[in-house]
Protein backbone atom coordinates (compact mmCIF):
# COMPACT_ATOMS: atom_id res chain seq x y z
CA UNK A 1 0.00 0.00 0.00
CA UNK A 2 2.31 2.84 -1.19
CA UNK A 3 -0.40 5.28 -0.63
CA UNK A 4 -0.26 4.66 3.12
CA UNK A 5 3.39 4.92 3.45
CA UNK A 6 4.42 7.29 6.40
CA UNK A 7 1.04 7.30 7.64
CA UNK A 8 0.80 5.63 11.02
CA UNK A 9 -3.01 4.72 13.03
CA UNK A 10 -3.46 6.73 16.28
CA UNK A 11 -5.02 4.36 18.18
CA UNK A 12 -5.67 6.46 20.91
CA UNK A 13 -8.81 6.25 22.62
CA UNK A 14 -11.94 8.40 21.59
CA UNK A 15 -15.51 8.18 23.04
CA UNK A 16 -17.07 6.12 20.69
CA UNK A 17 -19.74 8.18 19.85
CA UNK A 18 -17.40 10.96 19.10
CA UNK A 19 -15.61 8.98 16.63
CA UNK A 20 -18.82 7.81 15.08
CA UNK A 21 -20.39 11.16 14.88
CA UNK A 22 -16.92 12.46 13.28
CA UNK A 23 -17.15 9.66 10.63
CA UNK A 24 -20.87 9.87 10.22
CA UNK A 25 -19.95 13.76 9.36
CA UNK A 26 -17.21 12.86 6.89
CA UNK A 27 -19.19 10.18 5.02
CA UNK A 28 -22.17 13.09 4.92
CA UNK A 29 -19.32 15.64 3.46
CA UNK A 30 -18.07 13.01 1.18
CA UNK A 31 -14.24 13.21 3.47
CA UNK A 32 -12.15 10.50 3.99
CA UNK A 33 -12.46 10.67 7.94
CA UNK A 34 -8.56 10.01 7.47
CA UNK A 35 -7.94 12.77 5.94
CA UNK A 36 -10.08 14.90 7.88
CA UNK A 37 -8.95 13.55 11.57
CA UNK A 38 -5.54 15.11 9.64
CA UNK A 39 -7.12 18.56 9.37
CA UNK A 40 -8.49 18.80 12.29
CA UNK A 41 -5.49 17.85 14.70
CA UNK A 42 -3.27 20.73 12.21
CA UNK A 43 -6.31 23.33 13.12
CA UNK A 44 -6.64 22.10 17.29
CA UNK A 45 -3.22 23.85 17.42
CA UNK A 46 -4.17 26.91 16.28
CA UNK A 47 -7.62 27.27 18.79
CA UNK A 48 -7.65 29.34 21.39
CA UNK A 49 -6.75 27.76 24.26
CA UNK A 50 -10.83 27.96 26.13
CA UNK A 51 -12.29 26.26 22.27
CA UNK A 52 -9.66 23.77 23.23
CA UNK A 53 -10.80 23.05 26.86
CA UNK A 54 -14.52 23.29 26.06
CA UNK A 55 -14.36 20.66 23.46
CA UNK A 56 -12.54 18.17 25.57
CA UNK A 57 -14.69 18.87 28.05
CA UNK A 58 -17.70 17.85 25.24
CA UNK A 59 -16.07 15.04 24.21
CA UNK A 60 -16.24 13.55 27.85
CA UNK A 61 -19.81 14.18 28.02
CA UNK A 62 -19.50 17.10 30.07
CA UNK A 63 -21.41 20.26 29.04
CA UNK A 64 -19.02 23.22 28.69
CA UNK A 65 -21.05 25.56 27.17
CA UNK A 66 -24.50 25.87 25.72
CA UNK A 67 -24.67 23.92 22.96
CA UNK A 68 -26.07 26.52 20.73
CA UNK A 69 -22.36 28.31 21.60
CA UNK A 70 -20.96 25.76 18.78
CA UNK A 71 -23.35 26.84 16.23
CA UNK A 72 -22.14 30.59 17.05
CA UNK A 73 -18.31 29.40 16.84
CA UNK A 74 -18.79 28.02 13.13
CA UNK A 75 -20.80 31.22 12.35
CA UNK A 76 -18.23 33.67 13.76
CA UNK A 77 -15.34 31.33 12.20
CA UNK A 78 -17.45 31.80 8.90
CA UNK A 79 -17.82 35.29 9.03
CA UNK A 80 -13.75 35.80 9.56
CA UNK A 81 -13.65 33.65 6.30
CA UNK A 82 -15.60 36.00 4.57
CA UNK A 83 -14.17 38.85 5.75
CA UNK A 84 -10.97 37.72 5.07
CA UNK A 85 -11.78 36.86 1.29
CA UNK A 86 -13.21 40.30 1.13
CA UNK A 87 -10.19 42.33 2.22
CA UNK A 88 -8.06 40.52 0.15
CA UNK A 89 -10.04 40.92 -2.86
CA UNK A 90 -9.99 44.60 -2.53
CA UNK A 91 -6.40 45.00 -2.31
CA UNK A 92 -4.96 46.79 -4.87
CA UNK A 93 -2.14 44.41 -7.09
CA UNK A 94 1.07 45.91 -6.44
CA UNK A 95 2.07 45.16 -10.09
CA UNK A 96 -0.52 47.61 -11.62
């Protein structure tokens, strides 16, 4: 399996329904939950610090935060996105 080469299992341990919501998520997306379990462990390092906590927290089954607060993470994440794209479009090119 050449495509696997220098890819290694984590076999750490994860709440089963975590993992199966995760995958059920991926399949819905149309992700490789490999690939995506990739993604998300590069982004967890870039979270501030109480997004980090709160999710563990979650994945325990212990309720951080209101679980609407999620909902408002993606859309606030979403809006940064957009913003982002929008700022950069209107940027002058410096070759012109």
């Amino acid at each position: 399996m050449a495509n696997n080469e220098g890819k290694i299992k984590i076999g750490w341990l994860i709440p089963e329904p975590i993992k199966e919501r995760f995958v059920n998520f991926c399949a819905e997306k149309g992700n490789l939950a490999q690939e995506d379990c990739a993604g998300a462990l590069l982004i967890w390092q870039y979270l501030p610090a109480q997004i980090r906590e709160s999710a563990r927290l979650e994945a325990k089954g212990i309720r951080a935060v209101d679980k609407r607060f999620w909902k408002h993470f993606q859309a606030g994440l979403e809006l940064g996105i957009q913003a982002q794209s929008d700022s950069q479009q209107q940027k002058p090119d410096k070759d012109g």
